[in-house]
C-alpha atoms as a PDB file:
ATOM      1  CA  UNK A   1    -129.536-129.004   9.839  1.00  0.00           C
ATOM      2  CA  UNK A   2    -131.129-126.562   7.917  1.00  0.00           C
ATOM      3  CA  UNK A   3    -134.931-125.316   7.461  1.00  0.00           C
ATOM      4  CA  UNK A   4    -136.764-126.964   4.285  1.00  0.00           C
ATOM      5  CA  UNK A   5    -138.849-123.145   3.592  1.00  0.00           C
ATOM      6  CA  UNK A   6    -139.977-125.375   0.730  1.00  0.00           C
ATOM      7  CA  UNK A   7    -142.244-127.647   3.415  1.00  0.00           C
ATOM      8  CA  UNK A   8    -142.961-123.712   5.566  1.00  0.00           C
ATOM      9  CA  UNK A   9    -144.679-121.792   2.577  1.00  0.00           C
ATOM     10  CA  UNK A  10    -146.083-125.429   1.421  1.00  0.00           C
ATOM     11  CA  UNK A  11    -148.071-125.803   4.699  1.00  0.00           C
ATOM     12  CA  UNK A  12    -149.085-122.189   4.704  1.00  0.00           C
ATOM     13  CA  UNK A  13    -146.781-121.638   7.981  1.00  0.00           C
ATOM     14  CA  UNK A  14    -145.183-118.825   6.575  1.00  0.00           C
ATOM     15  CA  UNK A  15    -145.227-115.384   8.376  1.00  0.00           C
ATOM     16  CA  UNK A  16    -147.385-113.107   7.333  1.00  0.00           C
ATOM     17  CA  UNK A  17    -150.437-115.726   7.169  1.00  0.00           C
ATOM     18  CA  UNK A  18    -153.807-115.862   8.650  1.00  0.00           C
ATOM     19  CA  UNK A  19    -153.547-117.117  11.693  1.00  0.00           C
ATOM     20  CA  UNK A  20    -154.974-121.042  12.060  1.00  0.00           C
ATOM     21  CA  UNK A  21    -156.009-123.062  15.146  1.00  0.00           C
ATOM     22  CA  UNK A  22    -153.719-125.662  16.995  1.00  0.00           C
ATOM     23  CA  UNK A  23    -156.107-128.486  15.530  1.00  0.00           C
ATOM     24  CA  UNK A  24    -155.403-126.708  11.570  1.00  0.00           C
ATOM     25  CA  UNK A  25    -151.949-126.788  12.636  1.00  0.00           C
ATOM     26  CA  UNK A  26    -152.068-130.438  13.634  1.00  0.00           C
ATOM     27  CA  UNK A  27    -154.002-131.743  10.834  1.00  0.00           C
ATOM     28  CA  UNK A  28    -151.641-130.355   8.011  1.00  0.00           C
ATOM     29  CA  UNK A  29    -148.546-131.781  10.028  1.00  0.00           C
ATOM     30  CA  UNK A  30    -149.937-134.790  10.282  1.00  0.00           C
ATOM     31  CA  UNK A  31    -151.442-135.062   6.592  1.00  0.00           C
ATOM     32  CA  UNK A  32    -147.933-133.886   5.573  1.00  0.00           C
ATOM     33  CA  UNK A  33    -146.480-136.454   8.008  1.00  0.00           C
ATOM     34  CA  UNK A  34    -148.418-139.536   5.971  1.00  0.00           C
ATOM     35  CA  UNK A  35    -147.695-137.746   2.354  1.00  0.00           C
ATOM     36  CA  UNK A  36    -143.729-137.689   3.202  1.00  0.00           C
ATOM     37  CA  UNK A  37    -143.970-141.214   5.554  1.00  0.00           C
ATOM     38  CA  UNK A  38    -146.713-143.384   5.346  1.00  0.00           C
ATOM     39  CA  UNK A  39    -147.321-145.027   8.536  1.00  0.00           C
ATOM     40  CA  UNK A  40    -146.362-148.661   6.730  1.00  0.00           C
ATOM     41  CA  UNK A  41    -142.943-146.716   5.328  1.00  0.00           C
ATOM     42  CA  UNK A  42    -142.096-145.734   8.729  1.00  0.00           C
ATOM     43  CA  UNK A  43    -142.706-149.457   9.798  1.00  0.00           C
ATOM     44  CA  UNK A  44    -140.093-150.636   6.929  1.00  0.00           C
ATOM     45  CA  UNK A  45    -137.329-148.547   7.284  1.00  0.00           C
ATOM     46  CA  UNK A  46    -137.679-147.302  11.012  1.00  0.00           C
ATOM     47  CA  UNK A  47    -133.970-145.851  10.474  1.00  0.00           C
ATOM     48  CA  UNK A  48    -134.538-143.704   7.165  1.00  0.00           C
ATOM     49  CA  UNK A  49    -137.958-142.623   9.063  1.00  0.00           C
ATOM     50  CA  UNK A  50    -135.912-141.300  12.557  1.00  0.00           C
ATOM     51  CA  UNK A  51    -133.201-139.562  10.518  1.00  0.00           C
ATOM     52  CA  UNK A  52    -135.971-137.616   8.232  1.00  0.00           C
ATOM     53  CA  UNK A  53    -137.560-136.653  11.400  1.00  0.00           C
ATOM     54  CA  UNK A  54    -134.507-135.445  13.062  1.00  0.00           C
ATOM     55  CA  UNK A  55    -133.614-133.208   9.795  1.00  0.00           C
ATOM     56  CA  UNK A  56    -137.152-131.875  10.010  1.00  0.00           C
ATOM     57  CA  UNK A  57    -136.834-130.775  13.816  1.00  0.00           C
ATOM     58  CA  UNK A  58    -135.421-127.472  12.551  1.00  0.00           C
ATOM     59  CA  UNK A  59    -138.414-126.553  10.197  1.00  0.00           C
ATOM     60  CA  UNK A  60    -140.795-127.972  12.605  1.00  0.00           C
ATOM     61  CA  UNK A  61    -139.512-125.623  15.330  1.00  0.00           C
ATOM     62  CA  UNK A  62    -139.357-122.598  12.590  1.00  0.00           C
ATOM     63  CA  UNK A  63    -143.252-123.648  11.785  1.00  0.00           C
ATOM     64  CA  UNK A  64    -144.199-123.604  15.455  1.00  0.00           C
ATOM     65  CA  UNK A  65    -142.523-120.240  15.867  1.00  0.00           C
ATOM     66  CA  UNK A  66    -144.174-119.025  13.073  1.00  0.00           C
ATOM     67  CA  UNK A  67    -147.640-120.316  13.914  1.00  0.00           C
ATOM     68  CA  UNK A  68    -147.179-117.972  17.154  1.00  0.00           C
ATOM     69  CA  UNK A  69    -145.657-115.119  14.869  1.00  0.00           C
ATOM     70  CA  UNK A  70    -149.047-114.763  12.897  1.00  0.00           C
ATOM     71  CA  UNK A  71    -151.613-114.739  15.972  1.00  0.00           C
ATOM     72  CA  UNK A  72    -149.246-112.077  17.265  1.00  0.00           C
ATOM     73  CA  UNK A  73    -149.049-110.248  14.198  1.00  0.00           C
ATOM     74  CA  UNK A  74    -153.170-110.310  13.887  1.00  0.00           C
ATOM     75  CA  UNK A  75    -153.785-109.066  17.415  1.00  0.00           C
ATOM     76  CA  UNK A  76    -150.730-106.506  16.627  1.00  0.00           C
ATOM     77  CA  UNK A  77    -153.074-105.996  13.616  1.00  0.00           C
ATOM     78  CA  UNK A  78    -156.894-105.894  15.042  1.00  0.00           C
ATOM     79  CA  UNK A  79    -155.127-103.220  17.909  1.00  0.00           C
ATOM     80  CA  UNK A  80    -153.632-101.071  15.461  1.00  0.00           C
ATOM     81  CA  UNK A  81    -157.006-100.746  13.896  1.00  0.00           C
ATOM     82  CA  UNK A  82    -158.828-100.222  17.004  1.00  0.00           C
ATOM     83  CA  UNK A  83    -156.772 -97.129  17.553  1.00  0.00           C
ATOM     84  CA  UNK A  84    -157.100 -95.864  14.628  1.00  0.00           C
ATOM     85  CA  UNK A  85    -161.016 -95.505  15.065  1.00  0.00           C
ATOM     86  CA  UNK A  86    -161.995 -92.042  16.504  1.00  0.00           C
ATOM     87  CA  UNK A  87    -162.708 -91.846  19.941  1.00  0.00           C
ATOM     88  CA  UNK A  88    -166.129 -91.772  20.864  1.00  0.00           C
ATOM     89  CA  UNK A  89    -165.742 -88.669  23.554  1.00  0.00           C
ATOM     90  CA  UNK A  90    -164.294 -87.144  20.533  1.00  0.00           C
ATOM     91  CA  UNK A  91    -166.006 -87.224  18.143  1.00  0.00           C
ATOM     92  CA  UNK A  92    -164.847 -87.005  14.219  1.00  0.00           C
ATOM     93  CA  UNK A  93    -164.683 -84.193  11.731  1.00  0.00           C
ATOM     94  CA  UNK A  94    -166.445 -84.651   8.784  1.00  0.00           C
ATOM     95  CA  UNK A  95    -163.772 -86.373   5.891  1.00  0.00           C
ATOM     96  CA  UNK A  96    -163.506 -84.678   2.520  1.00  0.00           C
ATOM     97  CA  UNK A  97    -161.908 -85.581  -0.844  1.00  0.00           C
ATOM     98  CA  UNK A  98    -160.808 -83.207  -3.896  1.00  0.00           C
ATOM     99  CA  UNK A  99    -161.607 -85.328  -6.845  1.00  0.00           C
ATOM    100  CA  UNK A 100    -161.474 -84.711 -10.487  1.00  0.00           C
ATOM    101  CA  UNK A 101    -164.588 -83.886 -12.523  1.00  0.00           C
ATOM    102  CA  UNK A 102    -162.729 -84.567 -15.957  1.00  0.00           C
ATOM    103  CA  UNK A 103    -163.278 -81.327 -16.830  1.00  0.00           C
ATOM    104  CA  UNK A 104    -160.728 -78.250 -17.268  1.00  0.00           C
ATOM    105  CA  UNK A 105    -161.147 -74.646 -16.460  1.00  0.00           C
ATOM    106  CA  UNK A 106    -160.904 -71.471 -18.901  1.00  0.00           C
ATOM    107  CA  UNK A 107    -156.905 -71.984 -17.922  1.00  0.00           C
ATOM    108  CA  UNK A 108    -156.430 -75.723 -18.844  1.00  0.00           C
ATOM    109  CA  UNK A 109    -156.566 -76.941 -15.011  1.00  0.00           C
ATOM    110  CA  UNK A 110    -158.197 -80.149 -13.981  1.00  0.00           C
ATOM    111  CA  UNK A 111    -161.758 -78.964 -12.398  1.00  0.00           C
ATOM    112  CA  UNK A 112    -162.239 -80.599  -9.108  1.00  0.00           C
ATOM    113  CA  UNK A 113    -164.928 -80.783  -6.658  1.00  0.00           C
ATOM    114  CA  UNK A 114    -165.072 -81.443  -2.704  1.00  0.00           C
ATOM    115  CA  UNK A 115    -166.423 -85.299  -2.365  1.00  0.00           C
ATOM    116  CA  UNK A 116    -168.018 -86.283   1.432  1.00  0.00           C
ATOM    117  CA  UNK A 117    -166.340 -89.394   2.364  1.00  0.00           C
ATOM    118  CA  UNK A 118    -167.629 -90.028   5.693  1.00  0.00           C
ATOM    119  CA  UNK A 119    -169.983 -87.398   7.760  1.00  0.00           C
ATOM    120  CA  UNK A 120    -168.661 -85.548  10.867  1.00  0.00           C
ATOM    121  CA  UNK A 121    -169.524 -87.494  13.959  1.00  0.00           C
ATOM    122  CA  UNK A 122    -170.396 -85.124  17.341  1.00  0.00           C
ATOM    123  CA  UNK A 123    -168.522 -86.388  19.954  1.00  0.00           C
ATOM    124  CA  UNK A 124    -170.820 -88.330  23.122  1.00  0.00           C
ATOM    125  CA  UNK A 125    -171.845 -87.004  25.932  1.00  0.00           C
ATOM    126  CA  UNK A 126    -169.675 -87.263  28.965  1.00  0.00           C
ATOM    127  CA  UNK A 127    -171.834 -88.578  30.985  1.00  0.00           C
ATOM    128  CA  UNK A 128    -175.818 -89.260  30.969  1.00  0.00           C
ATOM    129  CA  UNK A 129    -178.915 -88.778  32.926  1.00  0.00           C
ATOM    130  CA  UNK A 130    -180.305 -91.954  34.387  1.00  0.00           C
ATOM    131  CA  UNK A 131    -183.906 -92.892  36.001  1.00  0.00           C
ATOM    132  CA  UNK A 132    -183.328 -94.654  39.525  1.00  0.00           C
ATOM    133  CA  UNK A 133    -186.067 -97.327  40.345  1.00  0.00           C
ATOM    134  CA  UNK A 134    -187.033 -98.614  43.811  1.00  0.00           C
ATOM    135  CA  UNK A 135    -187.382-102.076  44.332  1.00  0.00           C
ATOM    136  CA  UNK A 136    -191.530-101.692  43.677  1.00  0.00           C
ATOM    137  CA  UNK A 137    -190.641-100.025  39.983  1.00  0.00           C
ATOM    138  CA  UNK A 138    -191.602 -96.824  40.601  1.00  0.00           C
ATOM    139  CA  UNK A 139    -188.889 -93.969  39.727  1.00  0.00           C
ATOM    140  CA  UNK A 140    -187.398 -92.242  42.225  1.00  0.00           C
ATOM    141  CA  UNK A 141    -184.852 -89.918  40.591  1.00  0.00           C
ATOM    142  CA  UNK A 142    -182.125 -89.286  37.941  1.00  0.00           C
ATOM    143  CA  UNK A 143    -179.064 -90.084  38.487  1.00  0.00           C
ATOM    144  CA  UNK A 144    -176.278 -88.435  36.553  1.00  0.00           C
ATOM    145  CA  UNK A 145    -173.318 -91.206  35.365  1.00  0.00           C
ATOM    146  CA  UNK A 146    -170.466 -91.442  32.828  1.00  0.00           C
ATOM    147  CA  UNK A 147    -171.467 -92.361  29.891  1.00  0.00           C
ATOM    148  CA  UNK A 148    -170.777 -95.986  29.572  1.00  0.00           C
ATOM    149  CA  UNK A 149    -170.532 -95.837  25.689  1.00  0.00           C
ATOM    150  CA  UNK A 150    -167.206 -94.134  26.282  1.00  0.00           C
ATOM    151  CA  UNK A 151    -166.153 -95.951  29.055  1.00  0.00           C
ATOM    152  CA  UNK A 152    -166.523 -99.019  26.912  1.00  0.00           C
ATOM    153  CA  UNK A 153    -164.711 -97.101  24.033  1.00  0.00           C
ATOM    154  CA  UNK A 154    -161.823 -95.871  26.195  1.00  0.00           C
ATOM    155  CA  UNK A 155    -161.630 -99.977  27.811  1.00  0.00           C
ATOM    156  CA  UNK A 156    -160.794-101.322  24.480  1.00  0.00           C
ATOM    157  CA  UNK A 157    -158.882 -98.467  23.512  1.00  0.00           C
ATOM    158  CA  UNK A 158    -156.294 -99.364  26.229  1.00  0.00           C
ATOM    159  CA  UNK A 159    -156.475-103.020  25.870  1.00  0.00           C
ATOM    160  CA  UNK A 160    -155.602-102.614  21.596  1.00  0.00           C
ATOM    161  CA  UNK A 161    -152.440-100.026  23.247  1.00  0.00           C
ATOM    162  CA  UNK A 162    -151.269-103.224  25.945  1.00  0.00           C
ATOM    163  CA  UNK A 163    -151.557-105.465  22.567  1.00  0.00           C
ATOM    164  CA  UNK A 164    -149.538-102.953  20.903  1.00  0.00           C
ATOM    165  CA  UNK A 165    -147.394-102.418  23.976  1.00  0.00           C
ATOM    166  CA  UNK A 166    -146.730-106.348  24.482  1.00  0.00           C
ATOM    167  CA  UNK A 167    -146.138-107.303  20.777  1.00  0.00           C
ATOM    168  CA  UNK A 168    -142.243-108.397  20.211  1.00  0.00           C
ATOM    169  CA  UNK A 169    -140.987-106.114  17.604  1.00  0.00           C
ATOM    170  CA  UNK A 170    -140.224-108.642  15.060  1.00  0.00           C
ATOM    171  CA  UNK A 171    -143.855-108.300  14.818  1.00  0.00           C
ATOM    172  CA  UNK A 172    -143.980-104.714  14.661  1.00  0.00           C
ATOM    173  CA  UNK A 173    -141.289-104.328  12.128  1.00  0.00           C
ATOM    174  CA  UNK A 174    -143.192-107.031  10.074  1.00  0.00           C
ATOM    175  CA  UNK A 175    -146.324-105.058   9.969  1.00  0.00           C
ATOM    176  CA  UNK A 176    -144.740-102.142   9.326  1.00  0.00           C
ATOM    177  CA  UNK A 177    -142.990-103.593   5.966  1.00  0.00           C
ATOM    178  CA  UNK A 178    -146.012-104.634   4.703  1.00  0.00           C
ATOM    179  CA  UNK A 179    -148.421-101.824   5.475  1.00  0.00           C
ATOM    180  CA  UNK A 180    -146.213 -99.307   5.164  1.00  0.00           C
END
């Protein structure tokens, strides 16, 4: 038995595509389902309905695996991304571009000038002053703490690298064929 890639890129459960719910995934089985056998076909030639279904076990299976395949690939995706963000204890130097004017120098050279694509970003403090309250609302100190922005920052950091860490690398190799 072979897989019908025909019925796969049909149904949009090719890899490679957006991800979809179990209920999308369902409903275009089962609308496929009634297109291919109608519930009164199946009901008419119960035989000629179980051997179509047993030759489409293989491209079912290759769906379902493919189905898991894509939500992999977009967390693989969305982490990638999130590590490739600056780090907020960081910081970011400012990004510049050398683009073209159109014009040429005295010596026939392009004239180019330095384009600001994105401002340097100062990296956060390390940690932050914070007013202490007693239970009446009056303050009763300052409390030095880390800064949560970047404890927040470096959380999701190393969740995106476990994504990364945990993805099969079917689903690497995948994402780095298209993106690369």
């Amino acid at each position: 038995m072979t897989i019908n890639q025909s019925v796969i890129d049909e149904l949009g459960f090719a890899k490679g595509q957006p991800p979809m719910t179990g209920g999308q995934f369902r409903k275009r089985v089962e609308a496929f389902l009634r297109r291919e056998w109608h519930p009164l076909m199946r009901e008419t030639d119960p035989a000629g309905y179980e051997a179509w279904r047993a030759s489409m076990l293989p491209t079912v299976a290759e769906a379902e695996a493919n189905f898991a395949f894509n939500w992999q690939l977009a967390a693989y995706r969305e982490a990638t991304a999130r590590l490739a963000r600056y780090r907020l204890a960081e910081g970011r130097a400012e990004i510049l571009e050398e683009q073209a004017t159109g014009e040429l120098d005295a010596e026939g050279q392009p004239v180019t000038e330095t384009i600001v694509l994105a401002p340097a970003i100062p990296p956060l403090p390390a940690e932050i002053a914070v007013t202490t309250y007693d239970e009446t609302g009056a303050a009763t100190g300052v409390e030095t703490i880390p800064n949560p922005e970047i404890l927040a920052d470096d959380a999701e950091r190393a969740a995106a690298q476990a994504v990364i860490d945990a993805s099969p690398q079917a689903v690497v190799d995948f994402a780095a064929g298209l993106e690369g």
